[in-house]
C-alpha atoms as a PDB file:
ATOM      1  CA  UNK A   1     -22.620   8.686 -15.674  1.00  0.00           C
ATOM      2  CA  UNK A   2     -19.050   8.183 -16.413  1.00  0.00           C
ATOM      3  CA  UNK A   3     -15.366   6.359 -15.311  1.00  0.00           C
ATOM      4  CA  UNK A   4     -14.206   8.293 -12.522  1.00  0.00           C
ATOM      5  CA  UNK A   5     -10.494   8.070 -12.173  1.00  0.00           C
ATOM      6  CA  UNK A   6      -8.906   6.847  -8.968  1.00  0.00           C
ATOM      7  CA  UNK A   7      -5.218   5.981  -7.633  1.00  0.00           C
ATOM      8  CA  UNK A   8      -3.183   5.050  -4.752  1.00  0.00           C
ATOM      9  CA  UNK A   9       0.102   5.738  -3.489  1.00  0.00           C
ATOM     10  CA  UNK A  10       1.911   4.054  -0.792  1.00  0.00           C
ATOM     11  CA  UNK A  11       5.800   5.000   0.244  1.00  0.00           C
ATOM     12  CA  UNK A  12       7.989   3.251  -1.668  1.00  0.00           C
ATOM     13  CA  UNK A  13      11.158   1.458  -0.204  1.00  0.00           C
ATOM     14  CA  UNK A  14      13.257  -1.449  -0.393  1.00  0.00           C
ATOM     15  CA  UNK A  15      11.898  -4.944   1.017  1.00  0.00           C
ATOM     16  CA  UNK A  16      14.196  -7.405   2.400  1.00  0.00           C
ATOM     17  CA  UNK A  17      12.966 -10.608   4.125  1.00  0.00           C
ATOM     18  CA  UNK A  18      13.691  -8.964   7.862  1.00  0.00           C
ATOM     19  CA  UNK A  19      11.639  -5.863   6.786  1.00  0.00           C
ATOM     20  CA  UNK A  20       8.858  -8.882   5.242  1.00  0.00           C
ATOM     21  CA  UNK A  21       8.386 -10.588   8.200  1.00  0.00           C
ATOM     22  CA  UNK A  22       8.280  -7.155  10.555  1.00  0.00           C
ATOM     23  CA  UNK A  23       5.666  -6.409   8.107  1.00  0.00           C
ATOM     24  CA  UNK A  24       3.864  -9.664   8.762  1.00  0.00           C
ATOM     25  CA  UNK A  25       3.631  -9.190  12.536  1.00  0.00           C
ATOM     26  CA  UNK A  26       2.384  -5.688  12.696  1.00  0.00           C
ATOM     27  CA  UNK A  27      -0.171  -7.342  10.234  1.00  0.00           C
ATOM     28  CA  UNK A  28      -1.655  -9.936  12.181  1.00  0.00           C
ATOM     29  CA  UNK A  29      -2.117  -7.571  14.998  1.00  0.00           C
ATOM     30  CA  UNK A  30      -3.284  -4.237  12.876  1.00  0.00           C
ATOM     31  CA  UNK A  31      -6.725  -3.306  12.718  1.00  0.00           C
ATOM     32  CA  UNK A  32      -8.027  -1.059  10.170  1.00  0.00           C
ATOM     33  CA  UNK A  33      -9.132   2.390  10.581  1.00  0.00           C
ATOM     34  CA  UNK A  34     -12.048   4.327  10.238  1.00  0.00           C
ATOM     35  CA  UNK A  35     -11.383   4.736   6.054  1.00  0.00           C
ATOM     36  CA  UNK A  36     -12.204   0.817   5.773  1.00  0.00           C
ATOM     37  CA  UNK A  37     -15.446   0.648   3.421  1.00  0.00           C
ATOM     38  CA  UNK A  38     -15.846  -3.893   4.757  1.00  0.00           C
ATOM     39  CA  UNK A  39     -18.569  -4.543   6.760  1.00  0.00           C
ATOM     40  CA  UNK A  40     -16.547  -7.456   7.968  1.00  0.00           C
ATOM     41  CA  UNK A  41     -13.535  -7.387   8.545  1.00  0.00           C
ATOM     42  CA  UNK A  42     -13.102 -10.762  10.023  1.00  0.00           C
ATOM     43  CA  UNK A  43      -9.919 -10.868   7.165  1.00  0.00           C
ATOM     44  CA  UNK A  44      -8.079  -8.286   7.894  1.00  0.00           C
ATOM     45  CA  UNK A  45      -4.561  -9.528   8.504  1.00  0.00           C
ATOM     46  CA  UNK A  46      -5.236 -12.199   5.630  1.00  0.00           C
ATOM     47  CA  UNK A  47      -6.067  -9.142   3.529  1.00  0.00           C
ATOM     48  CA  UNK A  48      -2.789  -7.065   4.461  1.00  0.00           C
ATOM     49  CA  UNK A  49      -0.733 -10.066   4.260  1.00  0.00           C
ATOM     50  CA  UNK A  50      -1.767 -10.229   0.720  1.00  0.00           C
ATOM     51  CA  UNK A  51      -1.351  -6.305  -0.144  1.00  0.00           C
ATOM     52  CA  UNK A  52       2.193  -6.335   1.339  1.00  0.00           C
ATOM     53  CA  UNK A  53       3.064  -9.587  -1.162  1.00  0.00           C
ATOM     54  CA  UNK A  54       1.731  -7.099  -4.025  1.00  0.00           C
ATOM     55  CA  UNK A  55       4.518  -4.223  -2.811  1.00  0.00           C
ATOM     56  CA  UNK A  56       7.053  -6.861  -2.979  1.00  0.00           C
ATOM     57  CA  UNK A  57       7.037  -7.585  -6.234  1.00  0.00           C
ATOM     58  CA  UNK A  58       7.058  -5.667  -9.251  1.00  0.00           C
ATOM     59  CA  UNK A  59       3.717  -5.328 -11.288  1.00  0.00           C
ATOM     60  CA  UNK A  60       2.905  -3.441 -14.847  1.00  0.00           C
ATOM     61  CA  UNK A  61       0.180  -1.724 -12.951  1.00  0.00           C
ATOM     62  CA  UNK A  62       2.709   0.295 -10.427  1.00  0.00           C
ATOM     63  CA  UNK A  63       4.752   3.263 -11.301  1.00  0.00           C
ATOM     64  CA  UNK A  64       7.032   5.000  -8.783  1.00  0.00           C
ATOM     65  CA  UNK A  65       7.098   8.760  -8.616  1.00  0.00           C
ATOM     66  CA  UNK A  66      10.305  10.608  -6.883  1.00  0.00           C
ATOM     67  CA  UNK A  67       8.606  14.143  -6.668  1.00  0.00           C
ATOM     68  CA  UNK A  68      10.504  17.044  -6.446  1.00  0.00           C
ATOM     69  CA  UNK A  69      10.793  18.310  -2.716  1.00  0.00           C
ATOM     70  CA  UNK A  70       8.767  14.798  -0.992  1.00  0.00           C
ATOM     71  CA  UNK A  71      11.130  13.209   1.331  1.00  0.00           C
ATOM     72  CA  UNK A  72      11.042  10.208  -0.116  1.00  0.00           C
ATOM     73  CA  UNK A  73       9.936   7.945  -3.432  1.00  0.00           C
ATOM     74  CA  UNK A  74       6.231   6.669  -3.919  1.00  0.00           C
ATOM     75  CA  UNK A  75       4.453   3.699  -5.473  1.00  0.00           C
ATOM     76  CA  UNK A  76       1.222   4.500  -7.324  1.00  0.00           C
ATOM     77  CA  UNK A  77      -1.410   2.676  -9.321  1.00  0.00           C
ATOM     78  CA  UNK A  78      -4.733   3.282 -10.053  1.00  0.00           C
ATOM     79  CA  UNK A  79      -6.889   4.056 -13.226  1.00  0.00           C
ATOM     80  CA  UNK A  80     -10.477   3.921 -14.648  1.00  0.00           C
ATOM     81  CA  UNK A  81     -13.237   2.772 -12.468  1.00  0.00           C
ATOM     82  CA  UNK A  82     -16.553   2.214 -13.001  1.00  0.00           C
ATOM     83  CA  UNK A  83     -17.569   1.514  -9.338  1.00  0.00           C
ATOM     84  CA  UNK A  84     -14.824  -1.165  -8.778  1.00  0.00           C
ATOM     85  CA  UNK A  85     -10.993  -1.259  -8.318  1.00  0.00           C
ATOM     86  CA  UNK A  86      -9.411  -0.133 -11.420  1.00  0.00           C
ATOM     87  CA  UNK A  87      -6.026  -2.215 -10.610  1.00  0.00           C
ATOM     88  CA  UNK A  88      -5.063  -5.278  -8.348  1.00  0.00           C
ATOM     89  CA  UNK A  89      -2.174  -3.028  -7.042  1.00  0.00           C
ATOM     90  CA  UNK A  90      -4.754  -0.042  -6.434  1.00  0.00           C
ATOM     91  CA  UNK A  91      -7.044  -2.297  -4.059  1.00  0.00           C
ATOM     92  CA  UNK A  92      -3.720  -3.586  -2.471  1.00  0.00           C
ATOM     93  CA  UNK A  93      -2.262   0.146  -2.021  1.00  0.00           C
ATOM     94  CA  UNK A  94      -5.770   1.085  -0.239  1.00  0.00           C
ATOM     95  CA  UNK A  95      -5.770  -1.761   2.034  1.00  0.00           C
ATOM     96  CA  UNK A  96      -2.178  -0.563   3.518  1.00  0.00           C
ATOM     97  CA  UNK A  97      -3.715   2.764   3.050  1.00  0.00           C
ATOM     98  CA  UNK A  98      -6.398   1.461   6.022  1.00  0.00           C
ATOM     99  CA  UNK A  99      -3.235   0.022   8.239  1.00  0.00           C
ATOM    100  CA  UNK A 100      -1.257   3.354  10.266  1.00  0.00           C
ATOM    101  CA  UNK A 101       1.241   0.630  11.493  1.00  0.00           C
ATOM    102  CA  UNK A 102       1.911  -0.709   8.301  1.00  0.00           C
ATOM    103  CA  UNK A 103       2.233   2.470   6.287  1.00  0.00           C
ATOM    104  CA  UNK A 104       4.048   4.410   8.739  1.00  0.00           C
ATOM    105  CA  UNK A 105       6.424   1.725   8.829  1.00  0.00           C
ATOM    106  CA  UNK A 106       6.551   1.894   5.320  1.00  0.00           C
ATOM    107  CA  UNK A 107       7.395   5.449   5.029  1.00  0.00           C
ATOM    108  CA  UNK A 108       9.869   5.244   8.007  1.00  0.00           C
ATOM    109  CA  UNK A 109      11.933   2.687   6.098  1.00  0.00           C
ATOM    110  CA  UNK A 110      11.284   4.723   2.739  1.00  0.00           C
ATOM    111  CA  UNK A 111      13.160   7.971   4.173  1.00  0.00           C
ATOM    112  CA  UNK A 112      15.846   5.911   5.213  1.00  0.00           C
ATOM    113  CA  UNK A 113      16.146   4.467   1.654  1.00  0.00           C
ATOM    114  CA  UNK A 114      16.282   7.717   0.690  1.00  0.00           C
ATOM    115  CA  UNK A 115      19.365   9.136   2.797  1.00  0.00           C
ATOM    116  CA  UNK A 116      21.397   5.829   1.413  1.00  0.00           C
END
């Protein structure tokens, strides 16, 4: 049995400290949804908290992809797995994957980006 490849993508937009903290409250209030592989999710705003600090910054693991005829730019990581995540950014990208309010969010503010 072999690597398996996997990746992420989130929407990609710009993050100011008013879009930061709106980010912050829908976390500690989101809940994850039915994708979520935890048993326990007992950390789940801790955990979002932390994968939104990962789309603020700017990692070597992350690419962004503008493809021709999506509405709107895309952050992806991801690589090589042997049964665990292949990337910090990957892990951070599925967590926000598992959060509607914060992705959708995400992508609303990414469209508008994109019309500027």
């Amino acid at each position: 049995m072999g690597a398996d490849f996997l990746m992420s993508v989130i929407p990609a937009c710009h993050l100011d400290e008013t879009r930061l903290g709106i980010l912050k409250e829908l976390a500690k209030t989101s809940e994850p949804d039915g994708s979520y592989d935890d048993e326990d999710p007992t950390d789940w705003p801790e955990q979002v908290i932390n994968a939104i600090a990962r789309v603020d910054c700017e990692y070597r693991d992350v690419g962004t992809l503008d493809l021709c005829g999506w509405p709107y730019p895309i952050l992806v990581s991801g690589g090589m797995s042997w049964g665990d995540d292949p990337t910090e950014s990957y892990h951070a990208f599925s967590v926000i994957g598992c959060c509607p309010e914060i992705w959708n969010k995400l992508e609303e503010w990414a469209k508008e980006d994109k019309d500027e």
